[in-house]
N, C-alpha and C. Protein backbone atom coordinates (compact mmCIF):
# COMPACT_ATOMS: atom_id res chain seq x y z
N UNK A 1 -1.26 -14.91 11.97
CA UNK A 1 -1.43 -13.99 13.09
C UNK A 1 -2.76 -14.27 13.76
N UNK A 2 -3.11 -14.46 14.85
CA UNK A 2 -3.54 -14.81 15.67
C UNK A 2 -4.12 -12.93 16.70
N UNK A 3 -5.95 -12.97 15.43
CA UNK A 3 -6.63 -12.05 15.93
C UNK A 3 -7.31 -12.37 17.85
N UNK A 4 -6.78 -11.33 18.43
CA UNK A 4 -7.24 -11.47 20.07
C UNK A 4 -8.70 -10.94 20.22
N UNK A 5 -9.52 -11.73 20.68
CA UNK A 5 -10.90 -11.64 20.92
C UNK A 5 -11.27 -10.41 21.74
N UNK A 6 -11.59 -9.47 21.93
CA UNK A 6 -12.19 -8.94 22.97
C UNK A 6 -13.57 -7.96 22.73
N UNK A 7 -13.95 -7.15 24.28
CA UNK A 7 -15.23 -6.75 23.74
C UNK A 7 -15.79 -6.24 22.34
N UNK A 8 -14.98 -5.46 22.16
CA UNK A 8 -14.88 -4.45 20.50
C UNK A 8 -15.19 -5.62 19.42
N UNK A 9 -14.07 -6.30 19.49
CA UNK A 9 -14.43 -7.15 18.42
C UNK A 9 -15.04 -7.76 17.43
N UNK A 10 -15.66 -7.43 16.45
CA UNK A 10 -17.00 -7.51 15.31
C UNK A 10 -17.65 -8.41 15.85
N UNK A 11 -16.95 -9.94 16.38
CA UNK A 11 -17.34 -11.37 16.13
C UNK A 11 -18.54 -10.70 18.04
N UNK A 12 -18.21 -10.00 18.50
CA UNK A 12 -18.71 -9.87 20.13
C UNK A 12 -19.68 -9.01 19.61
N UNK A 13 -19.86 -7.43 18.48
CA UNK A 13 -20.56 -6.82 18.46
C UNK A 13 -21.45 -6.65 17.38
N UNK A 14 -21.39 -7.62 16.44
CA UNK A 14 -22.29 -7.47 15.25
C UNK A 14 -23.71 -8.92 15.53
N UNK A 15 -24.71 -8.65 15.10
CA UNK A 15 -25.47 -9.45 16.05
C UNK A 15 -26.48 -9.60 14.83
N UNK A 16 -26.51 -8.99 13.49
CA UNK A 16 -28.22 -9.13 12.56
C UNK A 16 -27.30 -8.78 11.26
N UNK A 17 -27.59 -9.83 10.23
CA UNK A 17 -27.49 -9.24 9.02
C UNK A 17 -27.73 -8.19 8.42
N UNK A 18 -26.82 -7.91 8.04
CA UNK A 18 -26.82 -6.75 6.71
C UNK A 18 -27.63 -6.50 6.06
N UNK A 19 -28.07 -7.43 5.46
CA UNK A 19 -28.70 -7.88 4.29
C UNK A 19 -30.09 -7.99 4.50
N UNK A 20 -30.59 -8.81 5.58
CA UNK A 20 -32.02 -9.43 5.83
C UNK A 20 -32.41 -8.95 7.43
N UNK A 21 -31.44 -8.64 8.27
CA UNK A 21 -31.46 -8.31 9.70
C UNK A 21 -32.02 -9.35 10.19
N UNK A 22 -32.18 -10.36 10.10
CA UNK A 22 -32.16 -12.17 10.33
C UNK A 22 -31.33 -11.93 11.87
N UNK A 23 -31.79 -12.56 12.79
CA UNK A 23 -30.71 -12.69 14.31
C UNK A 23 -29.79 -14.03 14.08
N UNK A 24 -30.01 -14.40 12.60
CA UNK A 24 -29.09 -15.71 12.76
C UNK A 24 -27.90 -15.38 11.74
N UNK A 25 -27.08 -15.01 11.93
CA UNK A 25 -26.19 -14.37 11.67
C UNK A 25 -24.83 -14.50 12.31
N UNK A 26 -24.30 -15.91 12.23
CA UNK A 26 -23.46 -16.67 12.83
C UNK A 26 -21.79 -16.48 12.64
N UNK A 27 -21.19 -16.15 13.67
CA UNK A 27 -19.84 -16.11 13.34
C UNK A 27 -18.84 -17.21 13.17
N UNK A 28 -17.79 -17.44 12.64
CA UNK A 28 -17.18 -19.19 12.06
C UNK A 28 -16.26 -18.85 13.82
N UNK A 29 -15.87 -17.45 14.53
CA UNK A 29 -14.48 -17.49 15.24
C UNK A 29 -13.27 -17.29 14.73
N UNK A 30 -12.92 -16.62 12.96
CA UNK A 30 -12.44 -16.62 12.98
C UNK A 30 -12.53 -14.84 12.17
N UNK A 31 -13.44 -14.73 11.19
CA UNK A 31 -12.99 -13.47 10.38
C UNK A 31 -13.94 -13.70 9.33
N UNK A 32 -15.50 -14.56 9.68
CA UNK A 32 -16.88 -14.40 8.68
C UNK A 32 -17.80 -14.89 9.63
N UNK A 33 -18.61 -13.83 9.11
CA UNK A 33 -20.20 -14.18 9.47
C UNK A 33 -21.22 -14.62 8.71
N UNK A 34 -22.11 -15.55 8.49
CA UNK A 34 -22.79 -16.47 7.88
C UNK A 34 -24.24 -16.22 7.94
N UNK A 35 -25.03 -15.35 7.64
CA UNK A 35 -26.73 -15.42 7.59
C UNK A 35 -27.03 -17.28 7.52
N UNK A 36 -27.62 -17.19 8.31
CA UNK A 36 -28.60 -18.61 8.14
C UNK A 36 -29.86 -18.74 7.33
N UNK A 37 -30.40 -17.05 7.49
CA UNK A 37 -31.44 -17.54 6.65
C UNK A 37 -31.62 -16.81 5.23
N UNK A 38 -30.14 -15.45 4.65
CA UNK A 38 -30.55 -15.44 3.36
C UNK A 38 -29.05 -16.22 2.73
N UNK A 39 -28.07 -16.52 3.63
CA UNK A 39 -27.16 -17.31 3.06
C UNK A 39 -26.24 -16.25 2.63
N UNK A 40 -26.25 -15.03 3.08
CA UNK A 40 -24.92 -13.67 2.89
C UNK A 40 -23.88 -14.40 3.98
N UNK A 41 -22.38 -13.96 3.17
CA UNK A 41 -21.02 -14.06 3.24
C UNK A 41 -21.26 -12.61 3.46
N UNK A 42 -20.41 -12.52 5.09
CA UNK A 42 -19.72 -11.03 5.24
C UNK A 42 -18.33 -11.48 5.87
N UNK A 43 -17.14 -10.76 5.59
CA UNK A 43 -15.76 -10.86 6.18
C UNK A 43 -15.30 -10.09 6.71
N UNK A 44 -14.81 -10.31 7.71
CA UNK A 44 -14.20 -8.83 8.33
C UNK A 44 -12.62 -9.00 7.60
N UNK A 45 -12.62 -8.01 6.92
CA UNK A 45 -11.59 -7.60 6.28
C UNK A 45 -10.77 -6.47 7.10
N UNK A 46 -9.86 -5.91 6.41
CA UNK A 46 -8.76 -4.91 6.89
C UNK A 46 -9.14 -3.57 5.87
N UNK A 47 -9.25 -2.53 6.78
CA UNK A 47 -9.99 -1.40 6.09
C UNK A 47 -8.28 -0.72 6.24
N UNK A 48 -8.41 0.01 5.11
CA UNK A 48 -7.01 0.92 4.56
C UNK A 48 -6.97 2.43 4.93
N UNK A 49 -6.00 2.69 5.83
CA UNK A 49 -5.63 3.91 5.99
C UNK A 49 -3.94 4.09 5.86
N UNK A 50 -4.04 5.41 6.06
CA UNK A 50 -2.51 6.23 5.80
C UNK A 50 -2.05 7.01 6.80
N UNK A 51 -0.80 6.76 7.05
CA UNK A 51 -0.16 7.42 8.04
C UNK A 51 1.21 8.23 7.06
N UNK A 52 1.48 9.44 7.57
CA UNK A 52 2.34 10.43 6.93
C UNK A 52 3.77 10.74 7.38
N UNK A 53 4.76 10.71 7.30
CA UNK A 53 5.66 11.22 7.92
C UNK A 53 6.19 11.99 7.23
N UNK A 54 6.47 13.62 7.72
CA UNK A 54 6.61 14.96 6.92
C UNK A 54 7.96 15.19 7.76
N UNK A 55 8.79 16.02 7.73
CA UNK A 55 10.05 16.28 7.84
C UNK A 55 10.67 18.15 7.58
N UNK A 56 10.60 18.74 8.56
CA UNK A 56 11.06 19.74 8.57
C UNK A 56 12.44 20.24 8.01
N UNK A 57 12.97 21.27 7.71
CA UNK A 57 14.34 21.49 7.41
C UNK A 57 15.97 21.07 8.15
N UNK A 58 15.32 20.82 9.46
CA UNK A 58 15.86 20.69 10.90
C UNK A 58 16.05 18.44 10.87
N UNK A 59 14.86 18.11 9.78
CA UNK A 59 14.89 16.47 10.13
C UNK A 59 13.93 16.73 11.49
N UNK A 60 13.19 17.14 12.16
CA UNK A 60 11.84 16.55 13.19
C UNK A 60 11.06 16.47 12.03
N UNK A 61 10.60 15.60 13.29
CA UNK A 61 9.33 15.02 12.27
C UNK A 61 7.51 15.71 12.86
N UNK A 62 6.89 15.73 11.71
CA UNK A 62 5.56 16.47 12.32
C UNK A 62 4.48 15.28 12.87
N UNK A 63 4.18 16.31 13.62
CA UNK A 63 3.33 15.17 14.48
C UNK A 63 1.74 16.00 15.02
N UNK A 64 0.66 15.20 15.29
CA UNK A 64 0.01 15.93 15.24
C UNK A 64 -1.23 16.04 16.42
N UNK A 65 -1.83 16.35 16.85
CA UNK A 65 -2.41 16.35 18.07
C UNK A 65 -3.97 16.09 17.86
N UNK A 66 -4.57 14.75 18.22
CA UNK A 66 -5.79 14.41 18.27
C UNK A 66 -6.91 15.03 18.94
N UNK A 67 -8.05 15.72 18.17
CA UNK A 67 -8.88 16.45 18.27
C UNK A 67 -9.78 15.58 18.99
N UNK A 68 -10.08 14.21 18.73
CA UNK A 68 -11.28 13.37 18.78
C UNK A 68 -11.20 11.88 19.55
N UNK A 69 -11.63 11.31 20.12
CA UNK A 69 -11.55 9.65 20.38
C UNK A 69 -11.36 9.03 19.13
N UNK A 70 -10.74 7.58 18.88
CA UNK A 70 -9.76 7.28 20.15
C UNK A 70 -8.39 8.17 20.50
N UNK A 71 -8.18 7.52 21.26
CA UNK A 71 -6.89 8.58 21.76
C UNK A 71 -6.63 9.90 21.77
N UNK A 72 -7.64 10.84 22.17
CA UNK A 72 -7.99 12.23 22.02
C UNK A 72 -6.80 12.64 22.75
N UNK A 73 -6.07 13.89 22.58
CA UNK A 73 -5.36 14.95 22.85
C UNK A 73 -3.46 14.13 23.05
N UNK A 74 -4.12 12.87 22.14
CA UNK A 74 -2.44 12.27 21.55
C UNK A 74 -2.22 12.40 20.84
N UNK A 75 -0.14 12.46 20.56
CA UNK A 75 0.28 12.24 19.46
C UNK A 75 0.06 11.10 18.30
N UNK A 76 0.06 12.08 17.31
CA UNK A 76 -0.33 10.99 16.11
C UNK A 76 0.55 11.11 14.96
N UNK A 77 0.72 10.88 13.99
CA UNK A 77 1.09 11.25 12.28
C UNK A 77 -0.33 11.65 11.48
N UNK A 78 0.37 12.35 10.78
CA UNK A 78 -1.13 13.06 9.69
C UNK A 78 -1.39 11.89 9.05
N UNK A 79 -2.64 11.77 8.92
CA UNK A 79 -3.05 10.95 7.85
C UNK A 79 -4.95 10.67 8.53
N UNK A 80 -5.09 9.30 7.77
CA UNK A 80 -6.61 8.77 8.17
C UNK A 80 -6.97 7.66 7.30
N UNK A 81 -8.28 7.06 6.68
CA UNK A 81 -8.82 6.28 6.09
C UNK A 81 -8.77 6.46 4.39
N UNK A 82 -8.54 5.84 4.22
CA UNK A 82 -8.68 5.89 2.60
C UNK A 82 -9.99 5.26 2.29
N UNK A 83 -10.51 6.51 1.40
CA UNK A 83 -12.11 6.93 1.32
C UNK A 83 -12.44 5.38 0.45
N UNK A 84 -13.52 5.07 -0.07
CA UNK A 84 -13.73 3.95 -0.82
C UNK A 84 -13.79 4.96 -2.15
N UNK A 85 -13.15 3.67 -3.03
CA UNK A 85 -12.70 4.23 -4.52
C UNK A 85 -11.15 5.68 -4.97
N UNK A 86 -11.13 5.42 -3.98
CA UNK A 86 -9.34 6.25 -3.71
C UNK A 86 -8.19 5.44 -3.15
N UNK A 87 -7.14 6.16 -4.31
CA UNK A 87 -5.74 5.22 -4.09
C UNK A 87 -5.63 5.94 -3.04
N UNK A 88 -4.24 5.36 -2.42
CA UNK A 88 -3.80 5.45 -0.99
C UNK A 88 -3.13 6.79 -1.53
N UNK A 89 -2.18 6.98 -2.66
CA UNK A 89 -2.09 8.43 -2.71
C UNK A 89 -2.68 9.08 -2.57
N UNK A 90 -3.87 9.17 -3.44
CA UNK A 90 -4.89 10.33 -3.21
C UNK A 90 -5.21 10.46 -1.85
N UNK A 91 -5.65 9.92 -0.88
CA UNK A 91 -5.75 9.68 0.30
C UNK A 91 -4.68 10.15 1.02
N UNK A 92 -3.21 10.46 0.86
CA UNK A 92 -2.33 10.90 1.45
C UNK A 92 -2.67 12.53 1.19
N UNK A 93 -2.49 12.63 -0.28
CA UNK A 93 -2.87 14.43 -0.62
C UNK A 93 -4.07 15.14 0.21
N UNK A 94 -4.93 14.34 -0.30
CA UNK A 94 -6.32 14.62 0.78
C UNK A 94 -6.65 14.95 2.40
N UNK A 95 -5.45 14.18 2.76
CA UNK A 95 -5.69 13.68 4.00
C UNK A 95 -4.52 15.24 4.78
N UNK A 96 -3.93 14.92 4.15
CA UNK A 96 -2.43 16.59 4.55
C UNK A 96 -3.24 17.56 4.37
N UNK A 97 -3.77 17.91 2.87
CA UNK A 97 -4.66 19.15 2.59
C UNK A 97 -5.60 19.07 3.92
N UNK A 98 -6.46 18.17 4.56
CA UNK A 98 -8.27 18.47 5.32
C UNK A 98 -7.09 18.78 6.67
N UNK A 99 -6.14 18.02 7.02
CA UNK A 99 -5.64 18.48 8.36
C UNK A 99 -4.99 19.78 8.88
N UNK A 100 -4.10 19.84 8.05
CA UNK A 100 -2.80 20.88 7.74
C UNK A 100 -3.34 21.61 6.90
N UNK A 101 -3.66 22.00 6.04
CA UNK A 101 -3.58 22.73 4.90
C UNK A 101 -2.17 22.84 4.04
N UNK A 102 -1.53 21.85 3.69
CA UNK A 102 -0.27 21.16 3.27
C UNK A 102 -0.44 20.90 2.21
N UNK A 103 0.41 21.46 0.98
CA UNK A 103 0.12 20.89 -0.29
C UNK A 103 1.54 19.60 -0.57
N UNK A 104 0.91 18.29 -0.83
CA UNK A 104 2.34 17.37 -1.09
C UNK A 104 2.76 17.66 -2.48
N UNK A 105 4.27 17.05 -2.37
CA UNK A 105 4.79 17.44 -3.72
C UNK A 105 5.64 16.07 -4.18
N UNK A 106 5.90 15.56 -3.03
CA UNK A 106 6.60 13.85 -3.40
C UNK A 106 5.96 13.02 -2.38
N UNK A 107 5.72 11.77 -2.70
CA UNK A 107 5.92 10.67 -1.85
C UNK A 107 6.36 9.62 -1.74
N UNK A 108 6.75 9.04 -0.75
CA UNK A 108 7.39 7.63 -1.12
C UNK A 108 6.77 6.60 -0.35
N UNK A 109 6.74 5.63 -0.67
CA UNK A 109 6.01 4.14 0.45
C UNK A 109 7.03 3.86 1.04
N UNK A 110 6.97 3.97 2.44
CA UNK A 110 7.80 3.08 3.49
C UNK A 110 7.14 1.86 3.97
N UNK A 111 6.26 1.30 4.33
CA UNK A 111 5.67 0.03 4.81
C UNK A 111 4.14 -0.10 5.46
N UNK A 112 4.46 -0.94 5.63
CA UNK A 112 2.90 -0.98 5.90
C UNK A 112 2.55 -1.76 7.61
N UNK A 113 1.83 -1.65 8.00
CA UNK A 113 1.45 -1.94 9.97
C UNK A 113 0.13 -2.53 10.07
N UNK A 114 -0.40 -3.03 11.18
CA UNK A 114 -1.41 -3.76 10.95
C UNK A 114 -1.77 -2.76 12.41
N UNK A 115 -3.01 -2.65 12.70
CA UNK A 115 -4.18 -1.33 13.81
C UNK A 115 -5.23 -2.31 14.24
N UNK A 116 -5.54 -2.15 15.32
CA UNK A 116 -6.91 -2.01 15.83
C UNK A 116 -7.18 -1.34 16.68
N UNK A 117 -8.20 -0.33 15.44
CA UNK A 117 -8.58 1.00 15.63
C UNK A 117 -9.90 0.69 16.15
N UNK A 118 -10.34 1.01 17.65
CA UNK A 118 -11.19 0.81 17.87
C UNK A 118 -11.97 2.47 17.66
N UNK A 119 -13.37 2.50 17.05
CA UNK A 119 -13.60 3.54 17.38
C UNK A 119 -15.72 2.96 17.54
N UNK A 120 -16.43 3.89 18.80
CA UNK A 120 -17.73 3.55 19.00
C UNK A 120 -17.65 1.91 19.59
N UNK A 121 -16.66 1.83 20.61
CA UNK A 121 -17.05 0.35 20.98
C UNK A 121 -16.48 -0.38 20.10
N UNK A 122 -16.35 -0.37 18.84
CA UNK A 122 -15.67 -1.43 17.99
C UNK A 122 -14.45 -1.42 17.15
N UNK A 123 -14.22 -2.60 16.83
CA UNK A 123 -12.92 -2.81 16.12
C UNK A 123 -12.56 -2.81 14.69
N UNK A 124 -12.09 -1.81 14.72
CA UNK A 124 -11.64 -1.51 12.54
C UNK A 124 -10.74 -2.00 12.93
N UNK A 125 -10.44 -3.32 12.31
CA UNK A 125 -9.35 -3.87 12.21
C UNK A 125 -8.28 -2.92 10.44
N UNK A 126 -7.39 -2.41 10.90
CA UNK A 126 -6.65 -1.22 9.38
C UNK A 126 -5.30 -1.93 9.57
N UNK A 127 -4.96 -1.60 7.76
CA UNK A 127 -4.06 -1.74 7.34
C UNK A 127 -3.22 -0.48 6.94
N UNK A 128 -2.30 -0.05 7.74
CA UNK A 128 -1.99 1.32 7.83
C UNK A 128 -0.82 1.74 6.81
N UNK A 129 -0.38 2.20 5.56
CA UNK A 129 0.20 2.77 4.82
C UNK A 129 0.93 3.45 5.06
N UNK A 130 2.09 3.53 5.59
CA UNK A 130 2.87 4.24 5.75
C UNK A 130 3.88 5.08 4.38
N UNK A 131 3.59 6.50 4.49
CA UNK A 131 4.21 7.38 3.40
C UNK A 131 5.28 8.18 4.07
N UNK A 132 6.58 8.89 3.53
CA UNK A 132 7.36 9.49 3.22
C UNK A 132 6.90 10.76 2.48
N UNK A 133 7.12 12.11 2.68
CA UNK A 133 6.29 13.00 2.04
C UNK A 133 7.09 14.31 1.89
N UNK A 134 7.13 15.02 1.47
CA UNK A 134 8.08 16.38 1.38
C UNK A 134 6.53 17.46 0.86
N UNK A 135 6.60 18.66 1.69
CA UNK A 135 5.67 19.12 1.20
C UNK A 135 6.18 20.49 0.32
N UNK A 136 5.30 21.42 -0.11
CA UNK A 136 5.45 22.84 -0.88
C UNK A 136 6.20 23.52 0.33
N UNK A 137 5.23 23.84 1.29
CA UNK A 137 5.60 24.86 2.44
C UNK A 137 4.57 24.78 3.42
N UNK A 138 5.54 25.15 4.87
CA UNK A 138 4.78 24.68 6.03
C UNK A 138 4.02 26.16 6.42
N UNK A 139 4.06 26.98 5.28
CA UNK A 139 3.85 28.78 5.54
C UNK A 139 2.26 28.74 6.20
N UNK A 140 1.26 28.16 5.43
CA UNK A 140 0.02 28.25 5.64
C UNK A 140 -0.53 27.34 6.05
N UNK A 141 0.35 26.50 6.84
CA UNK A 141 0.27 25.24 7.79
C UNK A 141 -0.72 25.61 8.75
N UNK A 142 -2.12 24.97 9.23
CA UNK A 142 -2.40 24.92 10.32
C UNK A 142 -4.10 24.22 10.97
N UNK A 143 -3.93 23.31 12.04
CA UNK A 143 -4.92 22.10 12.30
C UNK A 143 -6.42 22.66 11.81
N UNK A 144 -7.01 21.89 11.45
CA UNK A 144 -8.31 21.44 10.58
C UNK A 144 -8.50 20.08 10.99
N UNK A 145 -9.62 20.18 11.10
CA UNK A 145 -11.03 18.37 10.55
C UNK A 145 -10.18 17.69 12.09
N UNK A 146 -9.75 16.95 12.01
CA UNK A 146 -10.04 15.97 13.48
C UNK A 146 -8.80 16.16 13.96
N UNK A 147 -8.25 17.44 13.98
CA UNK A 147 -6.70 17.29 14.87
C UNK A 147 -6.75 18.46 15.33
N UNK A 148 -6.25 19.01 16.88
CA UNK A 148 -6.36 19.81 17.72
C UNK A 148 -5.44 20.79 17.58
N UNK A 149 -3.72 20.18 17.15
CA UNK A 149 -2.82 20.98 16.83
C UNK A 149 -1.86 20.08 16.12
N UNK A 150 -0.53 20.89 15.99
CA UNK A 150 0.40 20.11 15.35
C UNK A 150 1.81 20.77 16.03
N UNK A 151 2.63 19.36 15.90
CA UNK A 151 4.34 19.92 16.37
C UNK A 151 4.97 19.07 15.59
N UNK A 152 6.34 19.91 15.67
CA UNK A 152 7.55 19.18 14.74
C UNK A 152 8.72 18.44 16.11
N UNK A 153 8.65 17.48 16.17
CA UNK A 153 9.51 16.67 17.30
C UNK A 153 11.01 15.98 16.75
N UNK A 154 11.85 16.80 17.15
CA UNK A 154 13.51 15.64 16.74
C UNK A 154 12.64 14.42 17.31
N UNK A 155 13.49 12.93 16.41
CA UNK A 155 13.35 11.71 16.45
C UNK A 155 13.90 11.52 17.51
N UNK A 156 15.11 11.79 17.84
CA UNK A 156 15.83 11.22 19.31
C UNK A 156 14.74 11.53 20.47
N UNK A 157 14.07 12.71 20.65
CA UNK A 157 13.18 13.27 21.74
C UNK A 157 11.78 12.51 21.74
N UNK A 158 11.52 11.90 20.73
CA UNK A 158 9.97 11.56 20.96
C UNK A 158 9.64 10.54 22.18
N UNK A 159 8.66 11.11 22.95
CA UNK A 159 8.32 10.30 24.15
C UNK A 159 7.05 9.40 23.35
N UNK A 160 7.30 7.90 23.19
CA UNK A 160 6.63 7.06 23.09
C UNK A 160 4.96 7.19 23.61
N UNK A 161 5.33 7.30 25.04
CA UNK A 161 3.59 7.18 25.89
C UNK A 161 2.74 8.45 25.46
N UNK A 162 3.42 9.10 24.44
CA UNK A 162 2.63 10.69 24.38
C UNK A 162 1.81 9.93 23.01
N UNK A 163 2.39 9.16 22.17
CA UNK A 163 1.92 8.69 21.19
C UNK A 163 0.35 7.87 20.99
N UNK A 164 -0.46 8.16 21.07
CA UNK A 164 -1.49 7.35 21.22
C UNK A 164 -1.74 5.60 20.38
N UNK A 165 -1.63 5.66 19.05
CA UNK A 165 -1.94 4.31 18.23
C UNK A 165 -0.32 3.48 18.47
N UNK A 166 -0.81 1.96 18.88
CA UNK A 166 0.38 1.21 18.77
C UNK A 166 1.26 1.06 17.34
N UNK A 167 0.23 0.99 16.05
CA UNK A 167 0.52 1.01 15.04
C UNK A 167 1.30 2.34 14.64
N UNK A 168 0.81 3.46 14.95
CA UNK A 168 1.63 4.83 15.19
C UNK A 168 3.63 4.57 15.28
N UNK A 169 3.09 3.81 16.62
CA UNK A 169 4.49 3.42 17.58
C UNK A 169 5.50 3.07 16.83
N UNK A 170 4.47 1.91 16.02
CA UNK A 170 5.70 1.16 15.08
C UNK A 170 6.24 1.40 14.18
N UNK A 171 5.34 2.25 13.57
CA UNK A 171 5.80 3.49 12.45
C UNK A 171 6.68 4.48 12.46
N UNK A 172 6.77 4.76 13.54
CA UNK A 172 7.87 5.88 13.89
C UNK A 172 9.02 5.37 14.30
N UNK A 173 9.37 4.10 15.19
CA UNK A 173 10.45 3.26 15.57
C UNK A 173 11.11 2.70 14.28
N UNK A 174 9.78 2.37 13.09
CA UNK A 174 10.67 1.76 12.23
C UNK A 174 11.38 2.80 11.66
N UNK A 175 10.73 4.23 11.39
CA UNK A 175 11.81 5.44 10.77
C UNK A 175 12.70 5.65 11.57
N UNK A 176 13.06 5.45 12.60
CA UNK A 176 13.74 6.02 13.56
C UNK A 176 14.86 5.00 12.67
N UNK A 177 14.51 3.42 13.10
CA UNK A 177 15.67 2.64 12.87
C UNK A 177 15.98 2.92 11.72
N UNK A 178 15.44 3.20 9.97
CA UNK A 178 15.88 3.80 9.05
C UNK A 178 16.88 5.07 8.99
N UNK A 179 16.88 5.68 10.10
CA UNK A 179 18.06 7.08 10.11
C UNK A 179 18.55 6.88 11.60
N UNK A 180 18.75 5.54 12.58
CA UNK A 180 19.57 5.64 13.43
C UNK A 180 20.96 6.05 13.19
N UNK A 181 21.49 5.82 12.82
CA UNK A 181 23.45 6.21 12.30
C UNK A 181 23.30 7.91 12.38
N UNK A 182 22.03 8.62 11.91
CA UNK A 182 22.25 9.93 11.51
C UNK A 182 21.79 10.67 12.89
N UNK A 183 21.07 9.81 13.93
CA UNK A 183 20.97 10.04 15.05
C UNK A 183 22.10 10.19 16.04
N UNK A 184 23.28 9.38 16.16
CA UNK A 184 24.22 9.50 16.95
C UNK A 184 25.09 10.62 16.94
């Protein structure tokens, strides 16, 4: 896969080591940067987050309304970053509880998406987790930490352009195509 260059881009916005803050701090063009003068290896790797798909009694799916940049006052799926030193589960529980106030009770892995999440000018390049989730009860449901609100949307109705993350997009098209037949 064939990463597209642009402003955001680490290789355009990172400029001084880590390590020594040295200005020679050279990028290869492809996905490392090279200190010249203490000889640090940095990689731009794929940082791990989770995306949720929750499911009402009805089959809509919840969706949730962005409090913050990027893509402020778009649709999203619950979820976020998986903290360092936390499985992607824990990170799913965590992530339902700080938004929703949602306690999970199952989950399942549906797949995984590739993001670039730009946020401050730059590019988190994420590897997005996609979960399956059934919760306790939606009784004491309601938005917290970086989301403005929340709705439950039938799959047939969802307007795409309301959706903010492309990775989002693909996440939801691919569930969609998982229960098309139950759509018609």
């Amino acid at each position: 896969m064939e990463i597209i260059k642009h402003k955001t881009h680490p290789g355009n916005v990172i400029r001084y080591c880590p390590r020594c803050g040295s200005e020679s701090f050279l990028f290869d063009g492809e996905k490392a940067f090279k200190c010249q003068t203490c000889r640090f290896h940095f990689f731009i790797n794929s940082a791990c987050a989770v995306a949720v798909i929750i499911l009402n009694a009805e089959g809509d799916m919840l969706f949730t309304r962005r409090a913050v940049d990027p893509h402020k006052g778009m649709l999203d799926l619950p979820g976020g970053f998986v903290d360092p030193l936390e499985s992607a589960e824990e990170s799913v529980i965590r992530e339902i509880k700080e938004e929703l106030n949602l306690d999970v009770v199952s989950m399942q892995y549906m797949a995984s998406f590739p993001n670039d999440y730009v946020f401050s000018n730059y590019s988190v390049f994420t590897t997005d987790l996609c979960f399956l989730c059934e919760v306790k009860s939606f009784e004491h449901m309601h938005a917290k930490d970086d989301i403005s609100g929340y709705e439950f949307i039938h799959p047939g109705d969802i307007d795409f352009n309301q959706i903010g993350s492309e990775s989002i997009k693909n996440i939801v098209r691919a569930y969609i195509r998982t229960i098309s037949s139950d759509l018609d």
